[in-house]
PDB file of N, CA and C in Angstrom:
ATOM      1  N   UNK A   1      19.310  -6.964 -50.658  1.00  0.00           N
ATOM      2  CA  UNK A   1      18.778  -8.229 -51.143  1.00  0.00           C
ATOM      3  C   UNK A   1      19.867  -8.894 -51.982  1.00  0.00           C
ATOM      4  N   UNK A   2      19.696 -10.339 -51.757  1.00  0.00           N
ATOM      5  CA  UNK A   2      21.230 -11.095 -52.514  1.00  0.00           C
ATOM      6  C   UNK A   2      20.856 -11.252 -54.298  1.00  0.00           C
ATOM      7  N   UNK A   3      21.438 -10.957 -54.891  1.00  0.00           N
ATOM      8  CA  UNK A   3      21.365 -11.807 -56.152  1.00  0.00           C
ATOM      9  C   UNK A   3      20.559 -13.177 -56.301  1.00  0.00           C
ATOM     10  N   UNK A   4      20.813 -13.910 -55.514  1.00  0.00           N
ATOM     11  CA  UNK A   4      19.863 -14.917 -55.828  1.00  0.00           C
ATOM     12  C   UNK A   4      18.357 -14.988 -55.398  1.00  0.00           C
ATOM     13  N   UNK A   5      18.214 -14.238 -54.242  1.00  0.00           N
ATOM     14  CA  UNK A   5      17.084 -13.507 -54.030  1.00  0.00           C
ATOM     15  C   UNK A   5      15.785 -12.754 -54.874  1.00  0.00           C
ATOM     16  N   UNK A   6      17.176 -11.581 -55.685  1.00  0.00           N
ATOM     17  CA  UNK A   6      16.326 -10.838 -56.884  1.00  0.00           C
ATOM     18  C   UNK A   6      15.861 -12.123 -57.373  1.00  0.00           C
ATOM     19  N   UNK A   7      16.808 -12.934 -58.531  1.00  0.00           N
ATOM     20  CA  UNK A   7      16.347 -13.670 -59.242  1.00  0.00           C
ATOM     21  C   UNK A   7      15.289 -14.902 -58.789  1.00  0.00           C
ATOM     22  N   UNK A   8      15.026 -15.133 -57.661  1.00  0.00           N
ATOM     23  CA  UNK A   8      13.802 -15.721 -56.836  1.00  0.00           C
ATOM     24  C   UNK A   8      12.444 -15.080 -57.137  1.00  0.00           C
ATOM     25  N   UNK A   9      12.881 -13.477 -57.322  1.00  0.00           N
ATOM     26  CA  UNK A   9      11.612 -12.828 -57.145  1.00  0.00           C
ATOM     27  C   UNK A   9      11.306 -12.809 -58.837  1.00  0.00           C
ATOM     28  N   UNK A  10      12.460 -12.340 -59.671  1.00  0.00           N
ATOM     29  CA  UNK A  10      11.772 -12.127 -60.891  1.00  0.00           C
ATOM     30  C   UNK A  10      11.085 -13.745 -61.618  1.00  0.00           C
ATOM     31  N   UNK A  11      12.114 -14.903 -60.938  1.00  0.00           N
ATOM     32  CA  UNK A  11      11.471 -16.000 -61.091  1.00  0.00           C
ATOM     33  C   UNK A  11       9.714 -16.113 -60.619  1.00  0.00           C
ATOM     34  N   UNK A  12       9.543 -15.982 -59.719  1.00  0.00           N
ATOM     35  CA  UNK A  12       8.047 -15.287 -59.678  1.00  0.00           C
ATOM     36  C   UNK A  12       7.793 -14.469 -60.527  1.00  0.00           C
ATOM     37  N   UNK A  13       7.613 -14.001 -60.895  1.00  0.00           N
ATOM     38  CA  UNK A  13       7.306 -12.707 -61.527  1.00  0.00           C
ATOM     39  C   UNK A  13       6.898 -13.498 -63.135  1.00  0.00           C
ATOM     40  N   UNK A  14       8.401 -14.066 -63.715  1.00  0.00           N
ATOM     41  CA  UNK A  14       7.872 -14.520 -65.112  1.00  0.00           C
ATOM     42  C   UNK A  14       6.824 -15.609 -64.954  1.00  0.00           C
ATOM     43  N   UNK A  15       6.593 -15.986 -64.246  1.00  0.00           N
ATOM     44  CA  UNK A  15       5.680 -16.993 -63.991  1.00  0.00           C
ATOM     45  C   UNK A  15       4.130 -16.936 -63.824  1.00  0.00           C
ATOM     46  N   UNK A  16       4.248 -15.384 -62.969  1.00  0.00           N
ATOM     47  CA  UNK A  16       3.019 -15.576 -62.291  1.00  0.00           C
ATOM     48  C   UNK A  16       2.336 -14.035 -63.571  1.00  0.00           C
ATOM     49  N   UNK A  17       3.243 -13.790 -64.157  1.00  0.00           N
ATOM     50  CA  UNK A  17       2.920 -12.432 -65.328  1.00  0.00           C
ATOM     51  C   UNK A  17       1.898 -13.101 -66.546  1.00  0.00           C
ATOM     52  N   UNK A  18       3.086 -14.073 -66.949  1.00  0.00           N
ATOM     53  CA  UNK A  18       2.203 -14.965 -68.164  1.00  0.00           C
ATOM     54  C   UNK A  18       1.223 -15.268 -68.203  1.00  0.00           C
ATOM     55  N   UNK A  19       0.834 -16.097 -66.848  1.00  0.00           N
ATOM     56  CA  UNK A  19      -0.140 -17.065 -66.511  1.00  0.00           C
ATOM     57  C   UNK A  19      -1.032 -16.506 -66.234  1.00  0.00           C
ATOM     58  N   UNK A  20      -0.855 -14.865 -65.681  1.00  0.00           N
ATOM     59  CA  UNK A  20      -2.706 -14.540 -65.125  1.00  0.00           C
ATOM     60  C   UNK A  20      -3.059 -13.922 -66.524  1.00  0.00           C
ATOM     61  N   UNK A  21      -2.520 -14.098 -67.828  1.00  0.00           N
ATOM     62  CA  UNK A  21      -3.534 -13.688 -69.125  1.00  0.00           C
ATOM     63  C   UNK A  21      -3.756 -15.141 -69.451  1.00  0.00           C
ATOM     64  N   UNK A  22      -2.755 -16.266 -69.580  1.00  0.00           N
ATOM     65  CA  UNK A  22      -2.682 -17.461 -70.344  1.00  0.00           C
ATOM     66  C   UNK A  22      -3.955 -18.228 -69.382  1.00  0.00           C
ATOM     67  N   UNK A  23      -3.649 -18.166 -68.200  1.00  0.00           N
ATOM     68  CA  UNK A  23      -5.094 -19.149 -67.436  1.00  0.00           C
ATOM     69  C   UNK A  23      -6.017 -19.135 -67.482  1.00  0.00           C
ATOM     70  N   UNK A  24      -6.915 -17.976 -67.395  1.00  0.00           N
ATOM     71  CA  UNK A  24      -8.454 -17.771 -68.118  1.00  0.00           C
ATOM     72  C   UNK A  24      -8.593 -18.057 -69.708  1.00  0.00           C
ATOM     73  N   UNK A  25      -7.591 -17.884 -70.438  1.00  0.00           N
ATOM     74  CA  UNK A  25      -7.837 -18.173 -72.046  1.00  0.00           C
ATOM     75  C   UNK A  25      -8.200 -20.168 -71.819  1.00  0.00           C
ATOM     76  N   UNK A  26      -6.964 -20.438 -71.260  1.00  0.00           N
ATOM     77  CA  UNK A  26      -6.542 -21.937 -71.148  1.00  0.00           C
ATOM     78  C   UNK A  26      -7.902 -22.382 -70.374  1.00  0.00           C
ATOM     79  N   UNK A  27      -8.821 -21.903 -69.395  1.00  0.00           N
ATOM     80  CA  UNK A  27      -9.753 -22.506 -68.980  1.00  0.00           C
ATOM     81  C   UNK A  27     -11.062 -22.375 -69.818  1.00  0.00           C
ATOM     82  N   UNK A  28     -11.169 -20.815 -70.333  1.00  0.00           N
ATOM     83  CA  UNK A  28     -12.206 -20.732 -71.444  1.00  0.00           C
ATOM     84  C   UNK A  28     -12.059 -21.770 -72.687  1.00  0.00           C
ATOM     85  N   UNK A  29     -11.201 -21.996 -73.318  1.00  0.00           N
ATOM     86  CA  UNK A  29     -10.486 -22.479 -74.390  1.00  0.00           C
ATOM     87  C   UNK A  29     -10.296 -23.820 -74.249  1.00  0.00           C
ATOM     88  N   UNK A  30      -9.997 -24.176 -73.056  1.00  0.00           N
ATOM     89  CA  UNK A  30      -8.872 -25.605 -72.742  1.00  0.00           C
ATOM     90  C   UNK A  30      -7.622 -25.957 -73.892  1.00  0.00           C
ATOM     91  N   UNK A  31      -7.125 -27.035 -74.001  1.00  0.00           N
ATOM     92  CA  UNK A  31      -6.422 -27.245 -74.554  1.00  0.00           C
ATOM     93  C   UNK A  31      -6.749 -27.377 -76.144  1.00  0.00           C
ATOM     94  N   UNK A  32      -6.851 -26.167 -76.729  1.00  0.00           N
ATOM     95  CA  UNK A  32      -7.330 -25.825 -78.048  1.00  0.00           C
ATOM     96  C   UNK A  32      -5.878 -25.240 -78.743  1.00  0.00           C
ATOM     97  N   UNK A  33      -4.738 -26.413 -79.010  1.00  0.00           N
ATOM     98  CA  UNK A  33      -3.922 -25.812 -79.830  1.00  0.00           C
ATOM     99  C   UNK A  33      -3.625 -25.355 -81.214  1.00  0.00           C
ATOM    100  N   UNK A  34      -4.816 -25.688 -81.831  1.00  0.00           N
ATOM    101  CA  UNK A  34      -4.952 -24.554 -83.038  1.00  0.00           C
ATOM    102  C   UNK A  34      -5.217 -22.926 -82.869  1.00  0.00           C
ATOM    103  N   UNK A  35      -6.604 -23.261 -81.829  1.00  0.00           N
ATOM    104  CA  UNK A  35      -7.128 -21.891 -81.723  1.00  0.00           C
ATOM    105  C   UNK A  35      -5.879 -21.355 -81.142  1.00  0.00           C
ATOM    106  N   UNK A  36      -5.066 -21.780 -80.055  1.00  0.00           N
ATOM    107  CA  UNK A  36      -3.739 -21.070 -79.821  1.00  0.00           C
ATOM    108  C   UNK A  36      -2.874 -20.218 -80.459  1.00  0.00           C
ATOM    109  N   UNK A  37      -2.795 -21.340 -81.593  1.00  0.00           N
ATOM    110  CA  UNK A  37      -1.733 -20.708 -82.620  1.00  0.00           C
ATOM    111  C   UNK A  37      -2.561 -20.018 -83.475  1.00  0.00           C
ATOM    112  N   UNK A  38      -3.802 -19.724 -83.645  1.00  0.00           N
ATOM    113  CA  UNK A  38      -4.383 -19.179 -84.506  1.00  0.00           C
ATOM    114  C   UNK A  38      -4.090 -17.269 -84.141  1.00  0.00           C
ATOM    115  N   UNK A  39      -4.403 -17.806 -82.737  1.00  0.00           N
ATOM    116  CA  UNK A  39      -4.882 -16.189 -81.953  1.00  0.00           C
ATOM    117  C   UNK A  39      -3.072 -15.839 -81.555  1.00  0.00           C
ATOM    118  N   UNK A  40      -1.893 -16.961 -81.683  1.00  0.00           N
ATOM    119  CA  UNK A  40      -1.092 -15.817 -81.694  1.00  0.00           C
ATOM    120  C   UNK A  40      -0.306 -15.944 -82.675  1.00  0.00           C
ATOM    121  N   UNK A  41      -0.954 -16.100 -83.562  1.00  0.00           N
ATOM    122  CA  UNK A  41      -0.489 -14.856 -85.241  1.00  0.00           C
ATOM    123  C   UNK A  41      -1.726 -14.576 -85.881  1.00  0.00           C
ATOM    124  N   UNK A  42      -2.245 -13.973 -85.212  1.00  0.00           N
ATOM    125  CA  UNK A  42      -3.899 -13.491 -85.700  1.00  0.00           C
ATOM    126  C   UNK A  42      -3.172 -12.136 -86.462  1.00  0.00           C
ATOM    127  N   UNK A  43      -2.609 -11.629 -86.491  1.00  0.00           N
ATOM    128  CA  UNK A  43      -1.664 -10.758 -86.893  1.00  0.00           C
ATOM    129  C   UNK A  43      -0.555 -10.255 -87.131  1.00  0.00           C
ATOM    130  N   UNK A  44       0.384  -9.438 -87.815  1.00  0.00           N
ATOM    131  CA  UNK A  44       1.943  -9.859 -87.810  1.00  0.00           C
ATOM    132  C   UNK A  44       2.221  -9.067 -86.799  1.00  0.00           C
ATOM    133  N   UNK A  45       1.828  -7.961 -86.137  1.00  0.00           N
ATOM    134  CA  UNK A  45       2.720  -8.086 -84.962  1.00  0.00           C
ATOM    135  C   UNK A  45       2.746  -9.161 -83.778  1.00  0.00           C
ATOM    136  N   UNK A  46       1.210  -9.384 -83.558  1.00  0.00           N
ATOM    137  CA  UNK A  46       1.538 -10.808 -82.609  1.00  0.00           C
ATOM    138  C   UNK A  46       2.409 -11.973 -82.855  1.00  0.00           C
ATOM    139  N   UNK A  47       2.381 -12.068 -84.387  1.00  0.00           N
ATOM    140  CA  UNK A  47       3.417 -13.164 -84.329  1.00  0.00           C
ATOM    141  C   UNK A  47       4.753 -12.795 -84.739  1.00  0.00           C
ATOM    142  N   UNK A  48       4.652 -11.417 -84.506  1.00  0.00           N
ATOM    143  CA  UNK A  48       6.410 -11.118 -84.644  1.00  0.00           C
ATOM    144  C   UNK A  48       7.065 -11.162 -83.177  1.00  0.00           C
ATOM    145  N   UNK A  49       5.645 -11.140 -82.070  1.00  0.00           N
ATOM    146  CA  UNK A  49       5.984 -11.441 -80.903  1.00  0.00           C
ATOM    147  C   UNK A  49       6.387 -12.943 -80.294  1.00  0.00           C
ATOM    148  N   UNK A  50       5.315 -13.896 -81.205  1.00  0.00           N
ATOM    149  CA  UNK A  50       5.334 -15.203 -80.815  1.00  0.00           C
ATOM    150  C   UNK A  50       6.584 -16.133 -81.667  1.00  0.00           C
ATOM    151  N   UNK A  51       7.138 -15.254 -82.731  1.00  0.00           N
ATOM    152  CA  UNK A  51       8.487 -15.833 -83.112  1.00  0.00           C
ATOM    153  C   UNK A  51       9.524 -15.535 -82.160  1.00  0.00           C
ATOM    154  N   UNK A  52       9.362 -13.983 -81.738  1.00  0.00           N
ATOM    155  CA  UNK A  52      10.728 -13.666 -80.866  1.00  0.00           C
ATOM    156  C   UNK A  52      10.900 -14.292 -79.645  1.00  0.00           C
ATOM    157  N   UNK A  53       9.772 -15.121 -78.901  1.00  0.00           N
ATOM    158  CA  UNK A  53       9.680 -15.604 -77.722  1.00  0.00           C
ATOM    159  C   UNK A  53      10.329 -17.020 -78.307  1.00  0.00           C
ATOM    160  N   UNK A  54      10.051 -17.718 -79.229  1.00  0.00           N
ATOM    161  CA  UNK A  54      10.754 -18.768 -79.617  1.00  0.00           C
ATOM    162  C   UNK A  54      11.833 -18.836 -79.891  1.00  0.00           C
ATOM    163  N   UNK A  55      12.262 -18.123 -80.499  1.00  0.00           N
ATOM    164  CA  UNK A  55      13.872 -17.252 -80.557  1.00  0.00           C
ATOM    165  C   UNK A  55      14.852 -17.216 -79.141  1.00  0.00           C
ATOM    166  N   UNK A  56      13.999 -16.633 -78.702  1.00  0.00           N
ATOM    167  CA  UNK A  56      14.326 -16.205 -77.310  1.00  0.00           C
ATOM    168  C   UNK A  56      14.502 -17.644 -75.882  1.00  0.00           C
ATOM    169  N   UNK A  57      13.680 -18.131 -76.314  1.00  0.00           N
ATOM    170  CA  UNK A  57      13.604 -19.766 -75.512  1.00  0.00           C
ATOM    171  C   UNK A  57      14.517 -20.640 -76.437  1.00  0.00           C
ATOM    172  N   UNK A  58      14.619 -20.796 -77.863  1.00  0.00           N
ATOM    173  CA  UNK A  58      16.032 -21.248 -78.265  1.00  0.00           C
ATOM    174  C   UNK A  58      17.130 -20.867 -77.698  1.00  0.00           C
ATOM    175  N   UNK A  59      17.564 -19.500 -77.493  1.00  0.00           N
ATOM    176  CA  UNK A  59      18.717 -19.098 -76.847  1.00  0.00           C
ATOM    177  C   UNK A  59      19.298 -19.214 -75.416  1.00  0.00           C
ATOM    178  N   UNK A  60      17.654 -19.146 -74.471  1.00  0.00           N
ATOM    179  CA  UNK A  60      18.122 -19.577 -73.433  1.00  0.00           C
ATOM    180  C   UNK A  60      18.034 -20.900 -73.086  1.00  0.00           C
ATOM    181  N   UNK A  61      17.415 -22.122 -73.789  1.00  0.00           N
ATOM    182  CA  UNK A  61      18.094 -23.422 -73.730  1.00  0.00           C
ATOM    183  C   UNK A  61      19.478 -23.622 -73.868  1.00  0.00           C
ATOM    184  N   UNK A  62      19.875 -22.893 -74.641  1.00  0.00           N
ATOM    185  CA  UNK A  62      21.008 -23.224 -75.491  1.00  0.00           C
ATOM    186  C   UNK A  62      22.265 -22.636 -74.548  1.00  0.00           C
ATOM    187  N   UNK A  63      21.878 -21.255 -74.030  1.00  0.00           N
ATOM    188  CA  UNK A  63      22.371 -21.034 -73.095  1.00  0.00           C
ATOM    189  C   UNK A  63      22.743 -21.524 -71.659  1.00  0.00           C
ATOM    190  N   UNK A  64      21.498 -21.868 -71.342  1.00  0.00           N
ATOM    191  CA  UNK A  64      21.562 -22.917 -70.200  1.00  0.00           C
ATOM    192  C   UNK A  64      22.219 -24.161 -70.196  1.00  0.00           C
ATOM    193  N   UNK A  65      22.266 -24.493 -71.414  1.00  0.00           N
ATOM    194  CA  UNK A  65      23.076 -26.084 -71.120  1.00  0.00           C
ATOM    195  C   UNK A  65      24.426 -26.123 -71.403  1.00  0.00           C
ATOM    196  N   UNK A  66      24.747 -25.105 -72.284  1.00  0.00           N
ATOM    197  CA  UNK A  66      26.367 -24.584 -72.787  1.00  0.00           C
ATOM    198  C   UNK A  66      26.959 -23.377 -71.146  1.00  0.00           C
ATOM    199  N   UNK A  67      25.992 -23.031 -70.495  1.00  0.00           N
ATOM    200  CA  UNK A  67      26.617 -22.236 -69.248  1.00  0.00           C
ATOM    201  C   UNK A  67      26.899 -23.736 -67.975  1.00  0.00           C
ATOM    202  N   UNK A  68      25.921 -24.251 -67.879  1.00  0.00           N
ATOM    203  CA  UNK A  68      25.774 -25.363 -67.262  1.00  0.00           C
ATOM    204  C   UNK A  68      27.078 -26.327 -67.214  1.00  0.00           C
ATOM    205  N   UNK A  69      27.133 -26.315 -68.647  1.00  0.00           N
ATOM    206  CA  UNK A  69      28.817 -27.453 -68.849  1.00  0.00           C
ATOM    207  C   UNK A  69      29.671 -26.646 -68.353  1.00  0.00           C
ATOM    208  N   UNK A  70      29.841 -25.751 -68.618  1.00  0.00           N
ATOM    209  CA  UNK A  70      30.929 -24.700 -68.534  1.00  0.00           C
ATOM    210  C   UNK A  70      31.136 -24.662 -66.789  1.00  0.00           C
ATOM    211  N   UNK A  71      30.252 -24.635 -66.192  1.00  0.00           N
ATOM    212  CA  UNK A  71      30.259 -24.481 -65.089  1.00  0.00           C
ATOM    213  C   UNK A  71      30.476 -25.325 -63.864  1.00  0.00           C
ATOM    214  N   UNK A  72      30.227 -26.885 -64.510  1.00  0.00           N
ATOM    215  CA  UNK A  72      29.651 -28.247 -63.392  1.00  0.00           C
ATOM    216  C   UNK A  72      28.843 -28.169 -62.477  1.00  0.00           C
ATOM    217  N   UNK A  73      27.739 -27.157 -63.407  1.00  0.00           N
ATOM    218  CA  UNK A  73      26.238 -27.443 -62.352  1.00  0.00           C
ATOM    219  C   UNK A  73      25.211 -28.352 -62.627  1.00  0.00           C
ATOM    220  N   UNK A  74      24.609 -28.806 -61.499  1.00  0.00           N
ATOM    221  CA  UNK A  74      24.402 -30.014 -61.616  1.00  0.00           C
ATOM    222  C   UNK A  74      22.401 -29.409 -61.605  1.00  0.00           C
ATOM    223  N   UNK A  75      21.804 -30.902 -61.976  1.00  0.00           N
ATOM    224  CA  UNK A  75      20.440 -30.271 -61.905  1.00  0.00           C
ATOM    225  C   UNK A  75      20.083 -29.450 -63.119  1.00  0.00           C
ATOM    226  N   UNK A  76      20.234 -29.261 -64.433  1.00  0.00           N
ATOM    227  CA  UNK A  76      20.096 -28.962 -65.565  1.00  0.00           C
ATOM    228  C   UNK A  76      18.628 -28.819 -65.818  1.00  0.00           C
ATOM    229  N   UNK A  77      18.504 -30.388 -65.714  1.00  0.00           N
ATOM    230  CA  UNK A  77      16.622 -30.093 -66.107  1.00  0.00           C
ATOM    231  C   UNK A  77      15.954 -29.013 -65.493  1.00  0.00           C
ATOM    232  N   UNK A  78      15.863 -28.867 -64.384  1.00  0.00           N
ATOM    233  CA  UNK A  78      15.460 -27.804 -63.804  1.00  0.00           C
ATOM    234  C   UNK A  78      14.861 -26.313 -64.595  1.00  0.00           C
ATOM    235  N   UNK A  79      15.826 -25.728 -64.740  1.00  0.00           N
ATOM    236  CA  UNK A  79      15.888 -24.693 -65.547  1.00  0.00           C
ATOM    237  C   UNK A  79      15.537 -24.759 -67.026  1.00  0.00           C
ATOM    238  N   UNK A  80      15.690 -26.038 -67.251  1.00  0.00           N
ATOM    239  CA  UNK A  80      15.122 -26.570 -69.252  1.00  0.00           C
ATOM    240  C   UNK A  80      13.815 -26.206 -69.063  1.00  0.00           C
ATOM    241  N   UNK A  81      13.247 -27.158 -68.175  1.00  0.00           N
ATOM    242  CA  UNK A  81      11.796 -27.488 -68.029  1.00  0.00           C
ATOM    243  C   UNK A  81      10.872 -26.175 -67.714  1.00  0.00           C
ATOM    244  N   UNK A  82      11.342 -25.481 -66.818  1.00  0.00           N
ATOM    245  CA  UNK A  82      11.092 -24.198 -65.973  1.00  0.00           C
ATOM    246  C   UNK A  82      10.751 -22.925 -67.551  1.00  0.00           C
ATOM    247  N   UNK A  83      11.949 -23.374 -68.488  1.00  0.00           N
ATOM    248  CA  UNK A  83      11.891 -22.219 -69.488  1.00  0.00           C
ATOM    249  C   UNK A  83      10.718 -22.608 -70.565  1.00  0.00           C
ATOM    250  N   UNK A  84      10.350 -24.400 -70.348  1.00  0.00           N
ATOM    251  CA  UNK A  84       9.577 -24.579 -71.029  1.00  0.00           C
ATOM    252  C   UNK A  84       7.928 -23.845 -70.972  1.00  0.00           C
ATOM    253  N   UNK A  85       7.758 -23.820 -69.154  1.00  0.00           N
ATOM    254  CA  UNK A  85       6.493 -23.333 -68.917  1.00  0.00           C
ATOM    255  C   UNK A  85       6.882 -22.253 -69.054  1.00  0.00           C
ATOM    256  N   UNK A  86       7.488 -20.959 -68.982  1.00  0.00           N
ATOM    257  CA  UNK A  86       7.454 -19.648 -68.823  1.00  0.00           C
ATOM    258  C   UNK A  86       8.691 -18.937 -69.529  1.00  0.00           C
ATOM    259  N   UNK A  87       8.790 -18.585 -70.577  1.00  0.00           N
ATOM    260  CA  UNK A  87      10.530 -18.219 -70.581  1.00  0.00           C
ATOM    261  C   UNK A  87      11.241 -17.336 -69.387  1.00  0.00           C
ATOM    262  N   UNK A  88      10.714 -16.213 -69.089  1.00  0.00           N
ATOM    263  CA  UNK A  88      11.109 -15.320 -68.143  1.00  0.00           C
ATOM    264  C   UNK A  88      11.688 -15.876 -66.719  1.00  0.00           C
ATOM    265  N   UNK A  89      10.526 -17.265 -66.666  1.00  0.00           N
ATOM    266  CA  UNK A  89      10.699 -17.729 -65.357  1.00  0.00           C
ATOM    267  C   UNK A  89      11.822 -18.977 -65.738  1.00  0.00           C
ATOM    268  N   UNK A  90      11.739 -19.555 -66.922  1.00  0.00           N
ATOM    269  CA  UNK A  90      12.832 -20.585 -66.986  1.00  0.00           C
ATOM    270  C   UNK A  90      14.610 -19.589 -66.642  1.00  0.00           C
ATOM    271  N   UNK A  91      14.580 -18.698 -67.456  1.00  0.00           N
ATOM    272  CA  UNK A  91      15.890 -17.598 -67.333  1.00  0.00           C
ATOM    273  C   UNK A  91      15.923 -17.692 -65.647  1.00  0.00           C
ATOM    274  N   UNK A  92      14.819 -17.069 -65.159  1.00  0.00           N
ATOM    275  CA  UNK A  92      15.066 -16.234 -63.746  1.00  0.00           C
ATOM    276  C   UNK A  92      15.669 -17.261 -62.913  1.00  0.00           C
ATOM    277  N   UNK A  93      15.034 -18.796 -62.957  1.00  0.00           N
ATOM    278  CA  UNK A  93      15.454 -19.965 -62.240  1.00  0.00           C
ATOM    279  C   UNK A  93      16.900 -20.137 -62.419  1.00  0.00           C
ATOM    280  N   UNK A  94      17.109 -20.589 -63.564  1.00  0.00           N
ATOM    281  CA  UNK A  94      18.630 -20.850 -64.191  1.00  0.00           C
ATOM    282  C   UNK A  94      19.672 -19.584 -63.318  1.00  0.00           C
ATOM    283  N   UNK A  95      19.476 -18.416 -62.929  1.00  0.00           N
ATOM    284  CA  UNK A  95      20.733 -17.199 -63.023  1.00  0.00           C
ATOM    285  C   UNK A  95      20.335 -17.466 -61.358  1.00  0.00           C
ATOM    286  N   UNK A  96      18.630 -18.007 -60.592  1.00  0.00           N
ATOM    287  CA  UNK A  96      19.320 -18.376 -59.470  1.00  0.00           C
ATOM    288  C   UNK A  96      20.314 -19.707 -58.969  1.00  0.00           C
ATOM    289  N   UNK A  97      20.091 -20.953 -59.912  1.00  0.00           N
ATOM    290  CA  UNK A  97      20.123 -21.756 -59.555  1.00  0.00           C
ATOM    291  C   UNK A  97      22.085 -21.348 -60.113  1.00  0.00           C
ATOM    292  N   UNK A  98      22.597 -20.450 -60.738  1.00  0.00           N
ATOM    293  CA  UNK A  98      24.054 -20.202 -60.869  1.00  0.00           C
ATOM    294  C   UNK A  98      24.433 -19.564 -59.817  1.00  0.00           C
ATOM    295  N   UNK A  99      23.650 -18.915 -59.078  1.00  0.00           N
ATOM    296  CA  UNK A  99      24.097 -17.671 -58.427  1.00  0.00           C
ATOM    297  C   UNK A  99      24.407 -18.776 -56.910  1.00  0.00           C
ATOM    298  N   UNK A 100      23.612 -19.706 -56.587  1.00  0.00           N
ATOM    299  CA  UNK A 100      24.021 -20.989 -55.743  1.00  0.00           C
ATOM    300  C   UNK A 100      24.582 -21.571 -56.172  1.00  0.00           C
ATOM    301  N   UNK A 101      25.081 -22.035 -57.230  1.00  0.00           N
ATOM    302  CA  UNK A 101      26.298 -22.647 -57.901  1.00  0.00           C
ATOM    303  C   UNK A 101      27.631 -21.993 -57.409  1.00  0.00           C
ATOM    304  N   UNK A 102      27.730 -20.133 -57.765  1.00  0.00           N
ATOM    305  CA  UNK A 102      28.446 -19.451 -57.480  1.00  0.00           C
ATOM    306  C   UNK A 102      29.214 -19.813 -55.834  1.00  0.00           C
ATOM    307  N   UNK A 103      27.960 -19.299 -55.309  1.00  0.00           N
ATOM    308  CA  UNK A 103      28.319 -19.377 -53.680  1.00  0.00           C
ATOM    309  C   UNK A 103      29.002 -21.111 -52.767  1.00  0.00           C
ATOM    310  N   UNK A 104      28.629 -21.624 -52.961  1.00  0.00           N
ATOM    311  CA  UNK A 104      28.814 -23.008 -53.127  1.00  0.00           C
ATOM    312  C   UNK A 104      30.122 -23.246 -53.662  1.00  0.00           C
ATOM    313  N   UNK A 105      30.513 -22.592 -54.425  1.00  0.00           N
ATOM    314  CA  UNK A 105      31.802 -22.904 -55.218  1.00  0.00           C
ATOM    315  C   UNK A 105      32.793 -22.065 -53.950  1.00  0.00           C
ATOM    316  N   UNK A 106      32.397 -20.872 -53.663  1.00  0.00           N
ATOM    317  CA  UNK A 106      32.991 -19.796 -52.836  1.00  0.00           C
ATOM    318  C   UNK A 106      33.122 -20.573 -51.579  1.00  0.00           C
ATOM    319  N   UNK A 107      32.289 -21.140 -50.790  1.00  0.00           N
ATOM    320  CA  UNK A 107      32.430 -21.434 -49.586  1.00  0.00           C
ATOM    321  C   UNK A 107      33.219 -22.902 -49.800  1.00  0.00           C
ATOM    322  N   UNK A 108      33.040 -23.383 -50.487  1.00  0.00           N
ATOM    323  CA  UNK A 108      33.947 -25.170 -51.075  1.00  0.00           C
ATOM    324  C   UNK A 108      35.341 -23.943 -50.635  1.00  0.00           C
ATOM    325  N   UNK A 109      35.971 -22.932 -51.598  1.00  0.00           N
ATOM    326  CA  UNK A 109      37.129 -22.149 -51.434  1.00  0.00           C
ATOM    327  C   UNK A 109      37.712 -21.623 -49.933  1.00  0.00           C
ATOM    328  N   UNK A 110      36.313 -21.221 -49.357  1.00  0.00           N
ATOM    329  CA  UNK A 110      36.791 -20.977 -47.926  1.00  0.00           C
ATOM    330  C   UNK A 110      37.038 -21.563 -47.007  1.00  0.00           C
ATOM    331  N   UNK A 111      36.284 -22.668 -47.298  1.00  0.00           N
ATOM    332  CA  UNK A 111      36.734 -23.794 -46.169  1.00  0.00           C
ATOM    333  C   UNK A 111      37.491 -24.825 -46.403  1.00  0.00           C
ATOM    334  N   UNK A 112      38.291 -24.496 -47.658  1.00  0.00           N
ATOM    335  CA  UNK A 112      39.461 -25.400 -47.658  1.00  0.00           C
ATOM    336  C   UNK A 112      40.347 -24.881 -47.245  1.00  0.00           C
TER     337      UNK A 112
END
């Protein structure tokens, strides 16, 4: 399986992991963003969880748009937006959408 492949699949994966706890809350609940934030720091380990995920989505924005320049890949939002709904799945998108950056760059090389 190719690299960009894996990251296809784990891109699924962060996506579809989150969402089958977050979708029944979100339909019981609806858009109740107190009760949200209530229930995730209802305790300090949950919200030692719900800081590190923010942490963690700071870095890979930050990452993504500083790898992005670095690179001249094009299509940025993509992967912003993607990390917005899911972090796991914003990451997984971004390392495929490099890993076609990669190849793309390779075959531009071979066929010159």
């Amino acid at each position: 399986m190719s690299k960009r492949n894996v990251y296809f699949v784990l891109a699924i994966l962060g996506l579809v992991l989150p969402y089958s706890l977050f979708l029944p809350w979100l339909l019981e609940h609806g858009l109740d963003f107190g009760l949200f934030f209530q229930e995730l720091f209802v305790n300090d380990v949950a919200g030692t969880g719900g800081l590190d995920i923010l942490a963690v989505t700071i870095v890979i924005l930050t990452f993504v748009v500083m790898e992005s320049k670095k690179l001249g890949m094009k299509h940025t939002i993509i992967p912003i937006l993607a990390t917005l709904v899911a972090v796991g799945f914003g990451l997984a998108v971004f390392l495929c959408l490099r890993e076609r950056h990669f190849e793309n760059e390779q075959n531009k090389r071979t066929n010159a």
